[in-house]
C-alpha atoms as a PDB file:
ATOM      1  CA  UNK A   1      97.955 109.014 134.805  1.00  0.00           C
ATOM      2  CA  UNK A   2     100.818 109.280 137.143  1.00  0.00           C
ATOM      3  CA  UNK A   3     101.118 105.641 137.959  1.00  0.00           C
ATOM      4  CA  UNK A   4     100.793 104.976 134.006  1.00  0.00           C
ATOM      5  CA  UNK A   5     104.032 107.177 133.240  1.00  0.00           C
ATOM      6  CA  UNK A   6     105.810 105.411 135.913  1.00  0.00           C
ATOM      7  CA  UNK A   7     104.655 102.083 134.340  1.00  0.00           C
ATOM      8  CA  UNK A   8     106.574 103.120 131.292  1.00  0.00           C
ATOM      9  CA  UNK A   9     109.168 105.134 132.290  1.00  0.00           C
ATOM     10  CA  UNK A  10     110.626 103.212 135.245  1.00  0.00           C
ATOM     11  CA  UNK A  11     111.439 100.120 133.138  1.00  0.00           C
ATOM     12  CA  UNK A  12     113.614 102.392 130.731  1.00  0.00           C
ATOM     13  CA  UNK A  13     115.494 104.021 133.755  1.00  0.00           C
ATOM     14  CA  UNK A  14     116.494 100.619 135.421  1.00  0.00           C
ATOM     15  CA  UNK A  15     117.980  99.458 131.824  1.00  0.00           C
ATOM     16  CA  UNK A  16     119.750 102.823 132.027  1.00  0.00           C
ATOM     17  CA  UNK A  17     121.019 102.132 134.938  1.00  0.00           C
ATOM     18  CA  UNK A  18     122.031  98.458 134.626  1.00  0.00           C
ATOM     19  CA  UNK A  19     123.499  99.250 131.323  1.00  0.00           C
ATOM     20  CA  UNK A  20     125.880 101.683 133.157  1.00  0.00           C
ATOM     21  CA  UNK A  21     126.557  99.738 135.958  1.00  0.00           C
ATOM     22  CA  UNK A  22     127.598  96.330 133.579  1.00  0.00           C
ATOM     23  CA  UNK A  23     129.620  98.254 130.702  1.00  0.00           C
ATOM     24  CA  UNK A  24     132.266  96.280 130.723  1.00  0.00           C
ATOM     25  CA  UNK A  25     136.195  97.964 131.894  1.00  0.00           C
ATOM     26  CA  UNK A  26     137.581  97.076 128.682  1.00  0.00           C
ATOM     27  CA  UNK A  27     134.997  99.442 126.692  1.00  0.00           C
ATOM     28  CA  UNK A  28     136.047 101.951 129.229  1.00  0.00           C
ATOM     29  CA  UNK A  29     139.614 101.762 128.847  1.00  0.00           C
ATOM     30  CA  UNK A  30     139.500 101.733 124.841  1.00  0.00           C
ATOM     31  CA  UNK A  31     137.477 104.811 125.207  1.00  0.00           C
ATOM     32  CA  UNK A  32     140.292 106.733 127.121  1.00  0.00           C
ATOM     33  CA  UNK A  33     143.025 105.397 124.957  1.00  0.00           C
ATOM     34  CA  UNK A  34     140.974 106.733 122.327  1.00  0.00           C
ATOM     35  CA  UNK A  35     140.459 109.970 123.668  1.00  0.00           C
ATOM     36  CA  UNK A  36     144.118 109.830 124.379  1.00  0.00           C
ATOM     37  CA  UNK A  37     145.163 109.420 120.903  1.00  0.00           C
ATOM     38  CA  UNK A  38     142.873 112.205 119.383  1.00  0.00           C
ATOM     39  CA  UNK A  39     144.367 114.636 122.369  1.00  0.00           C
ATOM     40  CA  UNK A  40     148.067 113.485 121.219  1.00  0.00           C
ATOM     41  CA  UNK A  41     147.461 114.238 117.469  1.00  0.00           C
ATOM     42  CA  UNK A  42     146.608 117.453 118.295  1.00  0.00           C
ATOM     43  CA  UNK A  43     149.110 118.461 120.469  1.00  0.00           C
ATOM     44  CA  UNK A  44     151.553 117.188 117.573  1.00  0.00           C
ATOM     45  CA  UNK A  45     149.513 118.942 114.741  1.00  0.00           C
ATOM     46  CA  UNK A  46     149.814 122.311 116.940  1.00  0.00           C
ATOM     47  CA  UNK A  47     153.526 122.038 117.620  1.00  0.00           C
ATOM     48  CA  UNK A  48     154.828 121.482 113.352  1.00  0.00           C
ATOM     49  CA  UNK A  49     152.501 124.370 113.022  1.00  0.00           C
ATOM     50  CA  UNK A  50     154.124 126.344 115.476  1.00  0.00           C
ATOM     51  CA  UNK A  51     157.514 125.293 113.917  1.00  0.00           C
ATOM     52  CA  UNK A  52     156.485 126.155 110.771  1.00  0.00           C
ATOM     53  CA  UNK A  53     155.549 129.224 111.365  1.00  0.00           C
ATOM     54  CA  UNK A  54     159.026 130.492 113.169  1.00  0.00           C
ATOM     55  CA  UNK A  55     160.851 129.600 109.863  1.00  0.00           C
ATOM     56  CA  UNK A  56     162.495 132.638 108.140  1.00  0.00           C
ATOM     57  CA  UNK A  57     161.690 131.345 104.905  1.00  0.00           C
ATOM     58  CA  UNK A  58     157.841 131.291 105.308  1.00  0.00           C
ATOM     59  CA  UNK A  59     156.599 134.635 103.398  1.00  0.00           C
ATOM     60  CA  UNK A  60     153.913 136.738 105.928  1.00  0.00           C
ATOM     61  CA  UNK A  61     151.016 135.314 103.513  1.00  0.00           C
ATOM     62  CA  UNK A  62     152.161 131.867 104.783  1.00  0.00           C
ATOM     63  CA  UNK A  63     152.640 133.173 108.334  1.00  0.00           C
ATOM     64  CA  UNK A  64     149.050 134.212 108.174  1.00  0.00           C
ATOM     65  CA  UNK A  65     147.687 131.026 106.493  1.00  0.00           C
ATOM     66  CA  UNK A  66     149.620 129.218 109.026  1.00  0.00           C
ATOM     67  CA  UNK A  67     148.691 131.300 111.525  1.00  0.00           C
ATOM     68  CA  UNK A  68     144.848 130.789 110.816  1.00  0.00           C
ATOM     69  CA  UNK A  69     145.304 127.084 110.463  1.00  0.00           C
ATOM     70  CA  UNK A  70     146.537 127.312 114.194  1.00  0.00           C
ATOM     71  CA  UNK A  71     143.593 129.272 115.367  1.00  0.00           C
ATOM     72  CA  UNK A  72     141.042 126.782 113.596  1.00  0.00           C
ATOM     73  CA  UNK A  73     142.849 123.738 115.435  1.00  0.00           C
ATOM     74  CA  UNK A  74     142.553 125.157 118.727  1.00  0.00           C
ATOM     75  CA  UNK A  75     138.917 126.887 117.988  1.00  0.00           C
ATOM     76  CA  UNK A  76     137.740 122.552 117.192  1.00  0.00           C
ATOM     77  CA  UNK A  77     135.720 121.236 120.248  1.00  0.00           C
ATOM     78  CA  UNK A  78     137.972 118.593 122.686  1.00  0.00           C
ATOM     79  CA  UNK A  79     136.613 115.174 122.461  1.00  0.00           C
ATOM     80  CA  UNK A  80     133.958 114.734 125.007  1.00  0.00           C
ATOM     81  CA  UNK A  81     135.162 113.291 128.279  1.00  0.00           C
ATOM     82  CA  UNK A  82     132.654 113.658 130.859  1.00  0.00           C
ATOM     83  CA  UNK A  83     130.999 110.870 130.719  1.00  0.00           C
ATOM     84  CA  UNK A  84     134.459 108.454 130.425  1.00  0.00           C
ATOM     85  CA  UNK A  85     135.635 106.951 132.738  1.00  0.00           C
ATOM     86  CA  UNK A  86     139.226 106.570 132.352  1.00  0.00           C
ATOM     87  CA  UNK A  87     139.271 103.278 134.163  1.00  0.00           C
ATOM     88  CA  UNK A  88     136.923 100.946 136.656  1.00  0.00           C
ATOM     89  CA  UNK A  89     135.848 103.075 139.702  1.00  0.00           C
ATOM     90  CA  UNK A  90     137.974 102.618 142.423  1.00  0.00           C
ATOM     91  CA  UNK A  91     137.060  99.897 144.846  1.00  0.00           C
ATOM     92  CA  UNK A  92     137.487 100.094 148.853  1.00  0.00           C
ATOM     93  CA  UNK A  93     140.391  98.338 149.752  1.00  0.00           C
ATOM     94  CA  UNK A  94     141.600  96.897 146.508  1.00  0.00           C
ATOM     95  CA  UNK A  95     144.255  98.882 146.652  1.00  0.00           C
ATOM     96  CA  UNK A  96     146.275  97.191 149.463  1.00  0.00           C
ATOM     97  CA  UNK A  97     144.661  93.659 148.180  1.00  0.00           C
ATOM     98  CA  UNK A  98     146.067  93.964 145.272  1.00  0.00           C
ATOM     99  CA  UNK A  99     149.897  94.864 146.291  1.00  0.00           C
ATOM    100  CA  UNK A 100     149.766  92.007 148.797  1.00  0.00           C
ATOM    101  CA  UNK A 101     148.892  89.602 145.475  1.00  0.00           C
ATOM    102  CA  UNK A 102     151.237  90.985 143.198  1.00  0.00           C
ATOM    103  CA  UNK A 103     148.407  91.948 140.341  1.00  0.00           C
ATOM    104  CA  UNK A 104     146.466  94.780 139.932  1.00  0.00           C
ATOM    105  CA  UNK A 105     143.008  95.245 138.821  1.00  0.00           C
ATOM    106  CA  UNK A 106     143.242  99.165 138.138  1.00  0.00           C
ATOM    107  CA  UNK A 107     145.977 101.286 138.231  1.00  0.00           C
ATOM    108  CA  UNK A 108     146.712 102.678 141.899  1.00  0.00           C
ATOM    109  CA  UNK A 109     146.038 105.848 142.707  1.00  0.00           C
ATOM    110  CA  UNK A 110     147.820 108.406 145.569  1.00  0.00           C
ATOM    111  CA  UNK A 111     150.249 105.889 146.907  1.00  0.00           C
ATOM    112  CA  UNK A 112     153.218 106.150 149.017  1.00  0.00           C
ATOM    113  CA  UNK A 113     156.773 105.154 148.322  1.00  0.00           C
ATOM    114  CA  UNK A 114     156.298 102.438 150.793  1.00  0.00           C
ATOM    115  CA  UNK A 115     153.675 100.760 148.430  1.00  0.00           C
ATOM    116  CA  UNK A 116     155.761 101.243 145.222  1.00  0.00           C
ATOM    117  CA  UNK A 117     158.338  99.279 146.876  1.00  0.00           C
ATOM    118  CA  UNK A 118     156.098  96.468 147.589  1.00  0.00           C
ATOM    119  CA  UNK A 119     154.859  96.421 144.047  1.00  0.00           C
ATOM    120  CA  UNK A 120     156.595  93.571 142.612  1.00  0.00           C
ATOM    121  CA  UNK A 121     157.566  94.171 138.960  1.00  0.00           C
ATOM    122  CA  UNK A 122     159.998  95.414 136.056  1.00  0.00           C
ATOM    123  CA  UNK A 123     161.772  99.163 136.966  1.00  0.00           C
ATOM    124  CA  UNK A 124     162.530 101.423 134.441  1.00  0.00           C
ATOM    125  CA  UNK A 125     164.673 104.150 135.062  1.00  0.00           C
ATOM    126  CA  UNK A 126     163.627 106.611 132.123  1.00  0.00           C
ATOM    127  CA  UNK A 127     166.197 109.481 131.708  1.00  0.00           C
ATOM    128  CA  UNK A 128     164.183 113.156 131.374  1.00  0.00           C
ATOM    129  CA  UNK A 129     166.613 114.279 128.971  1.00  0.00           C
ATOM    130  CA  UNK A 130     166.127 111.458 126.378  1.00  0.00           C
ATOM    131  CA  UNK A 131     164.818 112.970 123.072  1.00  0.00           C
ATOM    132  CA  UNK A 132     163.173 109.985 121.844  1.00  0.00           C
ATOM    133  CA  UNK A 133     159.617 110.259 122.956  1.00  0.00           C
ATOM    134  CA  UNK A 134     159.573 106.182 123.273  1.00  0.00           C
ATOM    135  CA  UNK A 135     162.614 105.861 125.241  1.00  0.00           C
ATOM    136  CA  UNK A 136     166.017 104.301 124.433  1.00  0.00           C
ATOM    137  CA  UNK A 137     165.222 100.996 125.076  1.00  0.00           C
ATOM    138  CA  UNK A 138     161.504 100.443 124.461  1.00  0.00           C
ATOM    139  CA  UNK A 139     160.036  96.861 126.500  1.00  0.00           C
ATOM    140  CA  UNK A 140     158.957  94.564 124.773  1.00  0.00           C
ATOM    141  CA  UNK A 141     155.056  92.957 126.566  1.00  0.00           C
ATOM    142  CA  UNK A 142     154.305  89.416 125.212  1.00  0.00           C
ATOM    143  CA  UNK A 143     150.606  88.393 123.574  1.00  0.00           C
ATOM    144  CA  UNK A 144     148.217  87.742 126.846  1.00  0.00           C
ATOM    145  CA  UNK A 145     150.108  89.645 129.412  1.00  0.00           C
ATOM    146  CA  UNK A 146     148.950  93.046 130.880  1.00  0.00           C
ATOM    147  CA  UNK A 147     150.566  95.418 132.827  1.00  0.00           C
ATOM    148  CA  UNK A 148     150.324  98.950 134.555  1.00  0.00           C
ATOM    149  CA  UNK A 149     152.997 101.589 134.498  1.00  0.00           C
ATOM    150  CA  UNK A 150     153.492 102.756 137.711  1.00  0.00           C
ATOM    151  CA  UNK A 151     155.775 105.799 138.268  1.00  0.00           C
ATOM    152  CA  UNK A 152     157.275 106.553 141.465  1.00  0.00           C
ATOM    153  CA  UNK A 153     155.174 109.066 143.716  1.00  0.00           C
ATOM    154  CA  UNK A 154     158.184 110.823 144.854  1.00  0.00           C
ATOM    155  CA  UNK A 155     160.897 110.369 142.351  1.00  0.00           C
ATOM    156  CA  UNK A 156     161.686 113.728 140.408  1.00  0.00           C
ATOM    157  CA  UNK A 157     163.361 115.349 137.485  1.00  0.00           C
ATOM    158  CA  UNK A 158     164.904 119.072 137.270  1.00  0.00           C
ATOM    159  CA  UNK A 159     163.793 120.574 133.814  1.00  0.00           C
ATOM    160  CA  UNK A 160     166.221 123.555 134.686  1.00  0.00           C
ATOM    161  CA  UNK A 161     167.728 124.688 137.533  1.00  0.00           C
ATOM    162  CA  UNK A 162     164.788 126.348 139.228  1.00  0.00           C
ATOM    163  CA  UNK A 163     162.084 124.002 138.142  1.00  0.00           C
ATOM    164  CA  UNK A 164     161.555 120.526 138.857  1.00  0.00           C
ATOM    165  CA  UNK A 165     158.800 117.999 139.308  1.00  0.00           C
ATOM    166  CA  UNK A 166     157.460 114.246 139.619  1.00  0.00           C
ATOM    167  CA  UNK A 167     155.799 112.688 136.831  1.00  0.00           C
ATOM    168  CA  UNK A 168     153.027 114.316 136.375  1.00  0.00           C
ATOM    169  CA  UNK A 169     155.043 117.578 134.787  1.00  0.00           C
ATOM    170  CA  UNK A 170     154.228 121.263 135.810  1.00  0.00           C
ATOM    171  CA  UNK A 171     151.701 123.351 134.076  1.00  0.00           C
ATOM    172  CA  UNK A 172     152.455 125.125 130.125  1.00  0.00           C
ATOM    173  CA  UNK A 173     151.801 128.991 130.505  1.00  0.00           C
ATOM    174  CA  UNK A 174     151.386 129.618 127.004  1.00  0.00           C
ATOM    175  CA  UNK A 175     148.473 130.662 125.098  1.00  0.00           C
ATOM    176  CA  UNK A 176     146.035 127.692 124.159  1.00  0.00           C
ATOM    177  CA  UNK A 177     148.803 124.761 125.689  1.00  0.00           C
ATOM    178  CA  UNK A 178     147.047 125.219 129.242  1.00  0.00           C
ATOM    179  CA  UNK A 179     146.264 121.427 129.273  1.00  0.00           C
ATOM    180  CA  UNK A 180     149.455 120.553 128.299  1.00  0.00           C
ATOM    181  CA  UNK A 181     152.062 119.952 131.323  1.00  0.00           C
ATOM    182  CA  UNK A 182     155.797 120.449 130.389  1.00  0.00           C
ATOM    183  CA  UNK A 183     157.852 117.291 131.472  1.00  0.00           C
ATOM    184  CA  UNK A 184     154.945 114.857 132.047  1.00  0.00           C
ATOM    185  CA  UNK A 185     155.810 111.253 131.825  1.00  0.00           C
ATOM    186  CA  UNK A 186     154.493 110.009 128.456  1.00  0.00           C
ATOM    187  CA  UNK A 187     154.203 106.432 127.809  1.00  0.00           C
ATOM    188  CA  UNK A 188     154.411 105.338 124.220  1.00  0.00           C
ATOM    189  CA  UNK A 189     153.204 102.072 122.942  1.00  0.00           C
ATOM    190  CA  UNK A 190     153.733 100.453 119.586  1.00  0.00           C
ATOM    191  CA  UNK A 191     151.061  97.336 118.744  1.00  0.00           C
ATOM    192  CA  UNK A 192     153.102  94.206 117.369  1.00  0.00           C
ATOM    193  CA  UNK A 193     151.555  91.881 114.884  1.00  0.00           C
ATOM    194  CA  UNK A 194     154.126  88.711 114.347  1.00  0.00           C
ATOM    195  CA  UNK A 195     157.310  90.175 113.019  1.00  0.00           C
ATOM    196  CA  UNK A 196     155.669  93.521 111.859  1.00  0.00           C
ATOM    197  CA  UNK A 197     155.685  96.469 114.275  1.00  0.00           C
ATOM    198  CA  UNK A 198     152.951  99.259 114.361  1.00  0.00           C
ATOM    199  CA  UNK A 199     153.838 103.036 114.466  1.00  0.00           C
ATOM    200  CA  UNK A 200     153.615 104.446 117.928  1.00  0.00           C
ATOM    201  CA  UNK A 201     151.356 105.693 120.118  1.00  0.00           C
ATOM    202  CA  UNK A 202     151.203 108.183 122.675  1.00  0.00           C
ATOM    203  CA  UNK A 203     148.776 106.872 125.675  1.00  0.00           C
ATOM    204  CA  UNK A 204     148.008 108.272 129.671  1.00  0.00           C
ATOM    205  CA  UNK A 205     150.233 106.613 131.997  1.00  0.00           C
ATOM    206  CA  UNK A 206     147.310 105.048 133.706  1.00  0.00           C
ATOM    207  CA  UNK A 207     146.240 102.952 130.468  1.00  0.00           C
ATOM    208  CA  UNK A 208     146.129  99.147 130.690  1.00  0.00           C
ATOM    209  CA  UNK A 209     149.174  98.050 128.913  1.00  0.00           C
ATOM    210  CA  UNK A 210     148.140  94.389 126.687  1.00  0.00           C
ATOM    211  CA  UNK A 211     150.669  92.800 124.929  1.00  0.00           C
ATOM    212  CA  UNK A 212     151.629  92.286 122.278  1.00  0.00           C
ATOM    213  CA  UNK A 213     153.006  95.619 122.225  1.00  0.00           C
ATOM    214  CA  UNK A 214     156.151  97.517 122.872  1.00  0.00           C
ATOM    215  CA  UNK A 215     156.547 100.634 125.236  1.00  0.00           C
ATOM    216  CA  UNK A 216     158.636 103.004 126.386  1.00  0.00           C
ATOM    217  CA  UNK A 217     158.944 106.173 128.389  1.00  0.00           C
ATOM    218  CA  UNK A 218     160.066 109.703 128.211  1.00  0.00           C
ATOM    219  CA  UNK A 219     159.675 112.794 129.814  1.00  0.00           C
ATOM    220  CA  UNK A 220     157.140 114.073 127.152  1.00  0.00           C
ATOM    221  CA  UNK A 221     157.408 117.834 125.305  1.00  0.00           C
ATOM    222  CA  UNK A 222     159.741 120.619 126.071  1.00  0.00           C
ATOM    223  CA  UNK A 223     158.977 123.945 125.331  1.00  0.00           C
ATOM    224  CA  UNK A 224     160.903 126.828 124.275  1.00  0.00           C
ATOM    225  CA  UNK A 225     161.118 128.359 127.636  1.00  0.00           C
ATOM    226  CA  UNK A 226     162.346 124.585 129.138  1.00  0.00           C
ATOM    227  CA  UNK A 227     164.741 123.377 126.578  1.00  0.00           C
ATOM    228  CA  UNK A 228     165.335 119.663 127.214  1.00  0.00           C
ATOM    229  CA  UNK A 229     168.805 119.981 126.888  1.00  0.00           C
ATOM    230  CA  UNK A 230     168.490 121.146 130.127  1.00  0.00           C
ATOM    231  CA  UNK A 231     166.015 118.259 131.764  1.00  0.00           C
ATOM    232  CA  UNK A 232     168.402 115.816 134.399  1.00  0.00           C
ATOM    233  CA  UNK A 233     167.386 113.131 136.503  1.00  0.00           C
ATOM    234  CA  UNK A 234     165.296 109.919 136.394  1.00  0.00           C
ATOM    235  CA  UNK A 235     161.614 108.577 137.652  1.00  0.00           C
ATOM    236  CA  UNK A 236     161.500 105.042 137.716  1.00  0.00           C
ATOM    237  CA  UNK A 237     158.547 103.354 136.497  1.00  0.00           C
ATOM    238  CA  UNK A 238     157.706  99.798 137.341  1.00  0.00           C
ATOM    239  CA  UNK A 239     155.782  97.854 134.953  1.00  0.00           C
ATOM    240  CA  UNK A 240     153.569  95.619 137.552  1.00  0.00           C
ATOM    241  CA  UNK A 241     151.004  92.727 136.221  1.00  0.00           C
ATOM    242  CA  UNK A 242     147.339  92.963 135.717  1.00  0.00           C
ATOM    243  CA  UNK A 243     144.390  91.150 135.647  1.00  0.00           C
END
């Protein structure tokens, strides 16, 4: 009996298997910038709520109605992410490989200054205290090229005068905003169809950028207890082709 549920099981398991090993990095990628979306909208529904709510106008019944609509946002399940990758697992030594050909194949992870100065690309110097969550001057990416967004590892902004940090933003204290960091680099990208122009996008840094598209940069939300009036400084970001 044992050797008959093998029989039967055992060809199921390896399609399992090679199914997961051959899903393709493209379906992997759409997934995250998916997932990406969905988290963005959310964030955005949460904040006009919160806004909403502060006005003096709004009577307490609307507080409360507002108030409850807040509660049943934040109550809703995250989209799963477990089993996502958010891009192709990371390969031995592809890393240096691919700064010593000028392409990359996945966006680099934990490097040094030194190899964001051999990355050869675009910089953008994106200004934290730009209010426009695209950037001033978005870039425009032609049809068939692709790109990663590479901030650099060290490069910093002060969002007051005690706080500062790199790209990756320093974590929200408030209530239900725990996965939301305050002055993380956000990367915007608007699709382009001829001459019309889609609305935009908020996407992780690490997504595969595919033209045609525009993007831009900023330093992402501010909060009431880090005003961006008071955000200085600049992280460069170097847009560096991909294959």
């Amino acid at each position: 009996m044992k050797k008959l549920i093998l029989a039967i099981f055992m060809p199921c398991a390896l399609v399992t298997v090679m199914a997961q090993e051959e899903e393709p990095r493209e379906l992997a990628q759409a997934r995250a910038s998916y997932q990406s979306q969905v988290k963005f909208a959310k964030q955005s529904y949460l904040q006009k709520l919160e806004s909403m709510r502060k006005m003096p106008s709004m009577t307490k019944s609307q507080v409360d109605a507002i108030q409850a609509e807040i509660d049943s946002v934040r109550g809703q399940a995250a989209v799963p992410v477990a089993d996502v990758p958010d891009s192709a697992p990371e390969k031995p030594g592809v890393k240096t490989a691919d700064i010593k050909a000028g392409k990359l194949t996945e966006f680099p992870k934990d490097i040094t200054s030194a190899d964001w100065d051999r990355l050869h690309g675009r910089v953008i110097r994106v200004n934290a205290a730009e209010e426009s969550y695209y950037g001033k001057d978005p870039v425009s990416v032609k049809d068939g090229d692709f790109f990663y967004a590479v901030p650099h590892p060290t490069d910093r902004w002060n969002l007051s005068k005690k706080v500062s940090c790199n790209w990756e933003g320093v974590p929200n204290d408030r209530p239900g905003c725990s996965g939301i960091r305050i002055g993380r680099l956000t990367m915007s990208i608007s699709k382009v169809e001829g001459k019309q122009q889609g609305n935009w996008h908020s996407m992780e840094v690490k997504t595969l950028i595919e033209g045609p598209v525009k993007v831009g940069f900023s330093s992402g939300s501010s909060y009431e207890q880090l005003p961006k009036i008071y955000y200085k400084g600049e992280i460069r970001v170097k847009l560096v082709p991909a294959e």
